[in-house]
N, C-alpha and C. Protein backbone atom coordinates (compact mmCIF):
# COMPACT_ATOMS: atom_id res chain seq x y z
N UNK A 1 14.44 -92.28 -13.68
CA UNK A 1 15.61 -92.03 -12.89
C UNK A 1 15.95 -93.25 -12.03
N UNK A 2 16.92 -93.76 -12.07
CA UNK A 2 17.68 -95.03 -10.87
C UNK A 2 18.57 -93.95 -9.93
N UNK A 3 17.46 -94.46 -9.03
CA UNK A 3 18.62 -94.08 -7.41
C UNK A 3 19.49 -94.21 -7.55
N UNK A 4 20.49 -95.28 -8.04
CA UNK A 4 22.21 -95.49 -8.33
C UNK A 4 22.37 -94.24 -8.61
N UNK A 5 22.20 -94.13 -9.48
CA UNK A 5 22.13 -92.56 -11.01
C UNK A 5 22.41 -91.00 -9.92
N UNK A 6 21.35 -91.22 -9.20
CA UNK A 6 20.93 -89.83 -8.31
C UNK A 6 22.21 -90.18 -6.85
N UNK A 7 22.55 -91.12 -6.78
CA UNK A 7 23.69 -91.36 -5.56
C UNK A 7 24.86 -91.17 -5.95
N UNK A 8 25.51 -91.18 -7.37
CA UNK A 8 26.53 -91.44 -7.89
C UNK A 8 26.63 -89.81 -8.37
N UNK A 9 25.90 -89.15 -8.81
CA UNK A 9 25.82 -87.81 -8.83
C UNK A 9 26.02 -86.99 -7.23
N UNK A 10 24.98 -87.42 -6.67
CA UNK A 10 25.49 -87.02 -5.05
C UNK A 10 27.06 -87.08 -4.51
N UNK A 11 27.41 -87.86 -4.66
CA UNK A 11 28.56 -88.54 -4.37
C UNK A 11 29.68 -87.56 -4.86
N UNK A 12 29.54 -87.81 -6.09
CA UNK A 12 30.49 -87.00 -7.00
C UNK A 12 30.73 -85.63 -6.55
N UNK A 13 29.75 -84.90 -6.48
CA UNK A 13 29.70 -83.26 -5.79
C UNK A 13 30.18 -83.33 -4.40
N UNK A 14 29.57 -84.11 -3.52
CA UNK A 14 30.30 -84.06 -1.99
C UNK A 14 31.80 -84.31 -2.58
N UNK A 15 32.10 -85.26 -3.24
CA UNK A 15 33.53 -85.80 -3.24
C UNK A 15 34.59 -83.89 -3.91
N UNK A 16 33.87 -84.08 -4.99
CA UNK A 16 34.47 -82.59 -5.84
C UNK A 16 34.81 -81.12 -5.05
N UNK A 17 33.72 -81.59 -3.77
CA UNK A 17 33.70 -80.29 -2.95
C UNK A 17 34.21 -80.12 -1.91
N UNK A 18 35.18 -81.01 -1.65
CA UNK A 18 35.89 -81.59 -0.62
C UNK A 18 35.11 -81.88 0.81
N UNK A 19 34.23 -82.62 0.41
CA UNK A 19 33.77 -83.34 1.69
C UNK A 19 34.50 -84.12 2.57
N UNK A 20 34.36 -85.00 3.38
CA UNK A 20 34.72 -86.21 4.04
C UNK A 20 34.50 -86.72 5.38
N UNK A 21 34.94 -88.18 4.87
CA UNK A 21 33.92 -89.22 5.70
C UNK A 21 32.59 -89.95 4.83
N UNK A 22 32.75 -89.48 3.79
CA UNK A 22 31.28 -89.63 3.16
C UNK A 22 31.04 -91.24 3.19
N UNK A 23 30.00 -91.86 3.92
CA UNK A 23 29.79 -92.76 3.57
C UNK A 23 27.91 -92.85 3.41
N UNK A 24 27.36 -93.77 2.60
CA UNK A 24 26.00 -94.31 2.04
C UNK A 24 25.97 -95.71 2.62
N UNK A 25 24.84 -95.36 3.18
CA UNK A 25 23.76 -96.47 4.04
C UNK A 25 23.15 -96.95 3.23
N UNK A 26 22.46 -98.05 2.86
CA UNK A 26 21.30 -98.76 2.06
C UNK A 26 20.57 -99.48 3.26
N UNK A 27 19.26 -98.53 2.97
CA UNK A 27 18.33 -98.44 4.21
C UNK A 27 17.13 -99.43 4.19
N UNK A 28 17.31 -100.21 2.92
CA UNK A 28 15.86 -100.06 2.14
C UNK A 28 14.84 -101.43 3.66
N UNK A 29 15.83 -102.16 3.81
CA UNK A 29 15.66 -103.19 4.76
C UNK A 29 14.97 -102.70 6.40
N UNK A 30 15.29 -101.74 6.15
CA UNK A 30 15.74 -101.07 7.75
C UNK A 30 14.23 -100.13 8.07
N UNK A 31 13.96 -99.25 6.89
CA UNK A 31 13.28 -97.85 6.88
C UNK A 31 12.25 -98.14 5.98
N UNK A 32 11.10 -97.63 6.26
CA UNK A 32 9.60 -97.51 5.04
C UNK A 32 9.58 -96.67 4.27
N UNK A 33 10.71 -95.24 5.39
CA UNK A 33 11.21 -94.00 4.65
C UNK A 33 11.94 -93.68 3.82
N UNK A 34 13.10 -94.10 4.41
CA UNK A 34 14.43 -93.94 3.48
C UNK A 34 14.38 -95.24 2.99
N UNK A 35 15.39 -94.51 1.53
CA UNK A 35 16.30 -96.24 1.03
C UNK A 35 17.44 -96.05 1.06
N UNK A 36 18.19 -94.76 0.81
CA UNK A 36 19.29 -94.48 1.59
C UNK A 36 19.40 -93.18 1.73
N UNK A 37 20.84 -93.27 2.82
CA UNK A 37 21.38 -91.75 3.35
C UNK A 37 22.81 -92.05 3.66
N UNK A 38 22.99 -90.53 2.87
CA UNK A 38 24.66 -90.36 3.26
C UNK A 38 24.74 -89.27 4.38
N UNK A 39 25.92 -89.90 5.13
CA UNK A 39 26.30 -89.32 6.20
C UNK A 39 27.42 -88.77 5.76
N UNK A 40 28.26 -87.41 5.72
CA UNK A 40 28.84 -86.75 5.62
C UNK A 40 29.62 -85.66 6.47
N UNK A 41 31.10 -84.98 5.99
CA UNK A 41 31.22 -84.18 7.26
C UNK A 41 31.71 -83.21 6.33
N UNK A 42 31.53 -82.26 6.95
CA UNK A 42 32.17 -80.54 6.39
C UNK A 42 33.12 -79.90 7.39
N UNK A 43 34.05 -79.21 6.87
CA UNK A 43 34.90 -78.72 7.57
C UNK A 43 34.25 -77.04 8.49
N UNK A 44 33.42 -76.57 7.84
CA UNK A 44 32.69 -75.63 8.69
C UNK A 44 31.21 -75.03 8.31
N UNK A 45 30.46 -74.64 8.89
CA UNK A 45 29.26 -73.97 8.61
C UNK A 45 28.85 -73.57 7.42
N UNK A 46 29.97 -72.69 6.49
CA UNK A 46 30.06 -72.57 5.25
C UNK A 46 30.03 -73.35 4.15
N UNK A 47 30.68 -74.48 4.65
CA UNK A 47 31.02 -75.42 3.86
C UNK A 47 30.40 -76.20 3.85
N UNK A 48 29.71 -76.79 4.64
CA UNK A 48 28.13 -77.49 5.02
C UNK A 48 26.76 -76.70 3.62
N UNK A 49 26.80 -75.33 4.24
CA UNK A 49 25.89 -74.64 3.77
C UNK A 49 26.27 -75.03 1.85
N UNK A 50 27.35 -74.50 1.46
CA UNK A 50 27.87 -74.26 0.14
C UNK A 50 27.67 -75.91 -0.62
N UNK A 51 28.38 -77.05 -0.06
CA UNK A 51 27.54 -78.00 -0.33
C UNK A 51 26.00 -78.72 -0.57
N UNK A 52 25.35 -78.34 0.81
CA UNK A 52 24.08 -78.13 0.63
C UNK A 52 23.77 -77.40 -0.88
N UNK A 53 24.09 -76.14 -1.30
CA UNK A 53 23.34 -75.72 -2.44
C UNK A 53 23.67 -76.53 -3.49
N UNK A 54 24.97 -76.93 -3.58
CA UNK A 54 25.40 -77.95 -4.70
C UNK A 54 25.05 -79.12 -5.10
N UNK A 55 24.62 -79.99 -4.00
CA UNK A 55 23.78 -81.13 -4.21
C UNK A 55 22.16 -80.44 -4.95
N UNK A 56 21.77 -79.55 -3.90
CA UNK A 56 20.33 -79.17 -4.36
C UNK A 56 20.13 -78.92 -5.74
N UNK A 57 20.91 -77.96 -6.06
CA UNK A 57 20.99 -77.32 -7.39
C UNK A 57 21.44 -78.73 -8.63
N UNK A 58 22.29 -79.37 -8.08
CA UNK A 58 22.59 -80.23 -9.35
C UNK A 58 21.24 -81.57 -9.33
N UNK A 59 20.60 -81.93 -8.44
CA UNK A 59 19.95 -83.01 -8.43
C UNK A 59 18.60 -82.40 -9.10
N UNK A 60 17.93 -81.19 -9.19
CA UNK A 60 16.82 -80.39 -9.75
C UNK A 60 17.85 -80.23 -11.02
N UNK A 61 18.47 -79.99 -11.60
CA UNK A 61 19.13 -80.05 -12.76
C UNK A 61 18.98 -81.41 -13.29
N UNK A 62 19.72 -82.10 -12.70
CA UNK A 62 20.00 -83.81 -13.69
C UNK A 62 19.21 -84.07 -13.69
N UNK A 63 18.41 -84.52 -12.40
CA UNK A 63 16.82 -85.18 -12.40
C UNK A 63 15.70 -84.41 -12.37
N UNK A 64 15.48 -83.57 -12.00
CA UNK A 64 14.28 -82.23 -11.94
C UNK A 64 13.19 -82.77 -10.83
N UNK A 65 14.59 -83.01 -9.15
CA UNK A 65 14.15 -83.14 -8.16
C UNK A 65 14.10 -81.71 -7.42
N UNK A 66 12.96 -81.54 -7.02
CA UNK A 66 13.01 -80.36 -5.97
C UNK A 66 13.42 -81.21 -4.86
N UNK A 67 14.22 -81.04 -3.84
CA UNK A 67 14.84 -81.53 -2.61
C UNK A 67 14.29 -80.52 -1.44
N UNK A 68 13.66 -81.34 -0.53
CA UNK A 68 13.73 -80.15 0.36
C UNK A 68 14.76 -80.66 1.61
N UNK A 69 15.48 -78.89 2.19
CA UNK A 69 16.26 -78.77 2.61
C UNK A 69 16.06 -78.75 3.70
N UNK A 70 16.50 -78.80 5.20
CA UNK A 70 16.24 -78.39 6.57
C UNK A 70 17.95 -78.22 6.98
N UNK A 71 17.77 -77.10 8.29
CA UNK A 71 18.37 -76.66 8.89
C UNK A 71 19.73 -75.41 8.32
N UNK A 72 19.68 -74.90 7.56
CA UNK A 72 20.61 -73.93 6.38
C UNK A 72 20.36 -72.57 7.69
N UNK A 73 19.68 -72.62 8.14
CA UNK A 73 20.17 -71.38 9.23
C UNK A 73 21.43 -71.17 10.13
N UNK A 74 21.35 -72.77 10.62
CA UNK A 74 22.31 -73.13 11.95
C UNK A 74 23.45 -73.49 10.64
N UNK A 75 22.97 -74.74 10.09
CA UNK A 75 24.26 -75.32 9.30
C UNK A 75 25.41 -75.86 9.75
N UNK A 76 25.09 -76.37 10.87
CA UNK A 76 25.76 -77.03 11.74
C UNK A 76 25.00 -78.71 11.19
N UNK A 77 24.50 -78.61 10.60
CA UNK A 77 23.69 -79.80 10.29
C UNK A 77 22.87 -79.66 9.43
N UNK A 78 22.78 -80.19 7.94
CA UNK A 78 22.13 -80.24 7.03
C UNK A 78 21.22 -81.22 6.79
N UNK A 79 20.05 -81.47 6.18
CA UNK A 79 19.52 -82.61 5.89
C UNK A 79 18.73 -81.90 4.14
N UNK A 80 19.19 -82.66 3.63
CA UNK A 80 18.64 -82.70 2.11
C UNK A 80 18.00 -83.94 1.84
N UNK A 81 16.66 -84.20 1.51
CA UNK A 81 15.97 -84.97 1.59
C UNK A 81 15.09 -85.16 -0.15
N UNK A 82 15.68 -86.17 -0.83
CA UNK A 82 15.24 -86.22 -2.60
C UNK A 82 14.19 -86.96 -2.87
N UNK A 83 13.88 -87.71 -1.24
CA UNK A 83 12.40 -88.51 -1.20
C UNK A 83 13.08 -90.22 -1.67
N UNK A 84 14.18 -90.38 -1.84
CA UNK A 84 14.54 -91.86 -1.95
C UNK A 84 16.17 -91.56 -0.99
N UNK A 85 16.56 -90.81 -1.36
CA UNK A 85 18.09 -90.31 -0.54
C UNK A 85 18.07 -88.96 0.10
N UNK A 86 18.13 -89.35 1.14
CA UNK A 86 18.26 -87.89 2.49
C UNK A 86 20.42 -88.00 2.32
N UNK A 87 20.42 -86.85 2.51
CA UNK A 87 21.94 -86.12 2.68
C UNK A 87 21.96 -85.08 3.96
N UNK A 88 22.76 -86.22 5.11
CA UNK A 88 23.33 -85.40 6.34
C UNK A 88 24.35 -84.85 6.48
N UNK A 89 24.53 -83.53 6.02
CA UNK A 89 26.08 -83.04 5.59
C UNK A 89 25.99 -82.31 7.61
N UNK A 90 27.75 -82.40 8.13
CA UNK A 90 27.38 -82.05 9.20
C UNK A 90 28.53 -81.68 9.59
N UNK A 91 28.96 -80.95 10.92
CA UNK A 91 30.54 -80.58 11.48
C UNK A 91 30.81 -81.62 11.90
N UNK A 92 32.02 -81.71 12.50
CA UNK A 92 32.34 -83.13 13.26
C UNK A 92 32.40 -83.42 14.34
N UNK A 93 31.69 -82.03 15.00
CA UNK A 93 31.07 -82.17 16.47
C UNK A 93 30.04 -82.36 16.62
N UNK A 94 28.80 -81.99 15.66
CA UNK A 94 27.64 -82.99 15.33
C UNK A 94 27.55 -83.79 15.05
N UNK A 95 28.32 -84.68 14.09
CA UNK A 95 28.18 -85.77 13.64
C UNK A 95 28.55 -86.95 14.86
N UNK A 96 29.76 -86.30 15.28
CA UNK A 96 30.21 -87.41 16.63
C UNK A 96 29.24 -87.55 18.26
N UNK A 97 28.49 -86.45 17.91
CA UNK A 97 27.12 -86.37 18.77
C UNK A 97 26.29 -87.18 18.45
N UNK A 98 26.04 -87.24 17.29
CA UNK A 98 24.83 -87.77 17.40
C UNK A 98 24.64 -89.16 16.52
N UNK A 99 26.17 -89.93 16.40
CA UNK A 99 26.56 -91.05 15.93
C UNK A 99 25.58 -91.63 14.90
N UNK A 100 24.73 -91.20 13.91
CA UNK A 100 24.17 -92.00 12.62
C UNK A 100 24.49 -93.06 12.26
N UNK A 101 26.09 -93.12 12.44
CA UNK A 101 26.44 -94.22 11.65
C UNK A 101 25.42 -96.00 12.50
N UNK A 102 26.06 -95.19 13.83
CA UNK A 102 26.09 -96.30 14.62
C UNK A 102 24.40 -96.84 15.03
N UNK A 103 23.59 -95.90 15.12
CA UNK A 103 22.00 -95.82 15.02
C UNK A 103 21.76 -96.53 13.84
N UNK A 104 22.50 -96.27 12.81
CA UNK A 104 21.60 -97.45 11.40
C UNK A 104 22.25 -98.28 11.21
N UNK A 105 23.80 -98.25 11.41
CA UNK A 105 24.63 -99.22 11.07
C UNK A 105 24.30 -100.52 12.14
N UNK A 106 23.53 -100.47 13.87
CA UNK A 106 23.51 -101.35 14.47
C UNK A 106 22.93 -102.80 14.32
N UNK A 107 22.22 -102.32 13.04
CA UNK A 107 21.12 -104.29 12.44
C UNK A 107 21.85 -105.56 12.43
N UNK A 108 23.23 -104.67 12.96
CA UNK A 108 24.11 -106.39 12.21
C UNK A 108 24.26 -106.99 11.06
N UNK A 109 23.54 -106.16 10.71
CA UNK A 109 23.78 -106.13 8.36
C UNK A 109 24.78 -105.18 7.78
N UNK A 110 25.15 -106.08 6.70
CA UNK A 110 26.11 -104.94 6.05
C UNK A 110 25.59 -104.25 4.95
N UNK A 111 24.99 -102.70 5.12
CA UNK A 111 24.44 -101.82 4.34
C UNK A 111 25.16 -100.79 4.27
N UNK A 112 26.42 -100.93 4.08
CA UNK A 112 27.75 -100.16 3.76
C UNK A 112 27.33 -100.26 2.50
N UNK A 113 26.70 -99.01 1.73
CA UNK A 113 27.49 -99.25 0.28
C UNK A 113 28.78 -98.60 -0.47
N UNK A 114 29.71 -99.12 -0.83
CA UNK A 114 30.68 -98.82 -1.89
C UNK A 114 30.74 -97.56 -2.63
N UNK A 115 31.39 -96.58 -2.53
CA UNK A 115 31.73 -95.34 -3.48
C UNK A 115 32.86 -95.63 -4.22
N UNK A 116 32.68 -94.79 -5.56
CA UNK A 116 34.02 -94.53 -6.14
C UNK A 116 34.25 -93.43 -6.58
């Protein structure tokens, strides 16, 4: 499996499911943990949640990743974690709380990566 492979699939489902904001970090410089994470926004709890299953379910399908999930109670904040790409699906009152972008984006590197 290439991470590209497993991001470009990610991608695709947030995009299909009407996500937005979606953008991918490339961490690999940054983190021992991650190599990347998308930061994401959902329009509500539901929609957070309903995403969440869609990534899960399709990435154990294509790749025959078990993902583990955190926070599907509240769902105010998701984290899907595939062990090379974590997925922060979130409202946009969490997300603007707790600024991700700006926490990883601060290295002064450009680890914006490109969607299509």
């Amino acid at each position: 499996m290439k991470t590209e492979d497993l991001n470009q699939l990610i991608f695709e489902i947030l995009d299909e499911g009407k996500a937005t904001d979606i953008i991918l970090l490339d961490l690999n410089n940054l983190s021992n943990m991650i190599d990347y994470m998308f930061i994401v926004t959902g329009r509500s709890n539901r929609h957070i949640s309903s995403l969440a299953d869609k990534v899960s379910d399709a990435v154990k399908k294509q790749f025959n990743i078990k993902s583990m999930v955190e926070g599907e109670r509240i769902s105010d904040w998701i984290l899907i974690d595939t062990f090379t790409t974590t997925v922060n699906l979130m409202t946009q009152d969490v997300r603007e709380f707790y600024a991700l972008e700006k926490l990883w984006g601060a290295s002064g590197k450009s680890n914006y990566v490109a969607l299509k």
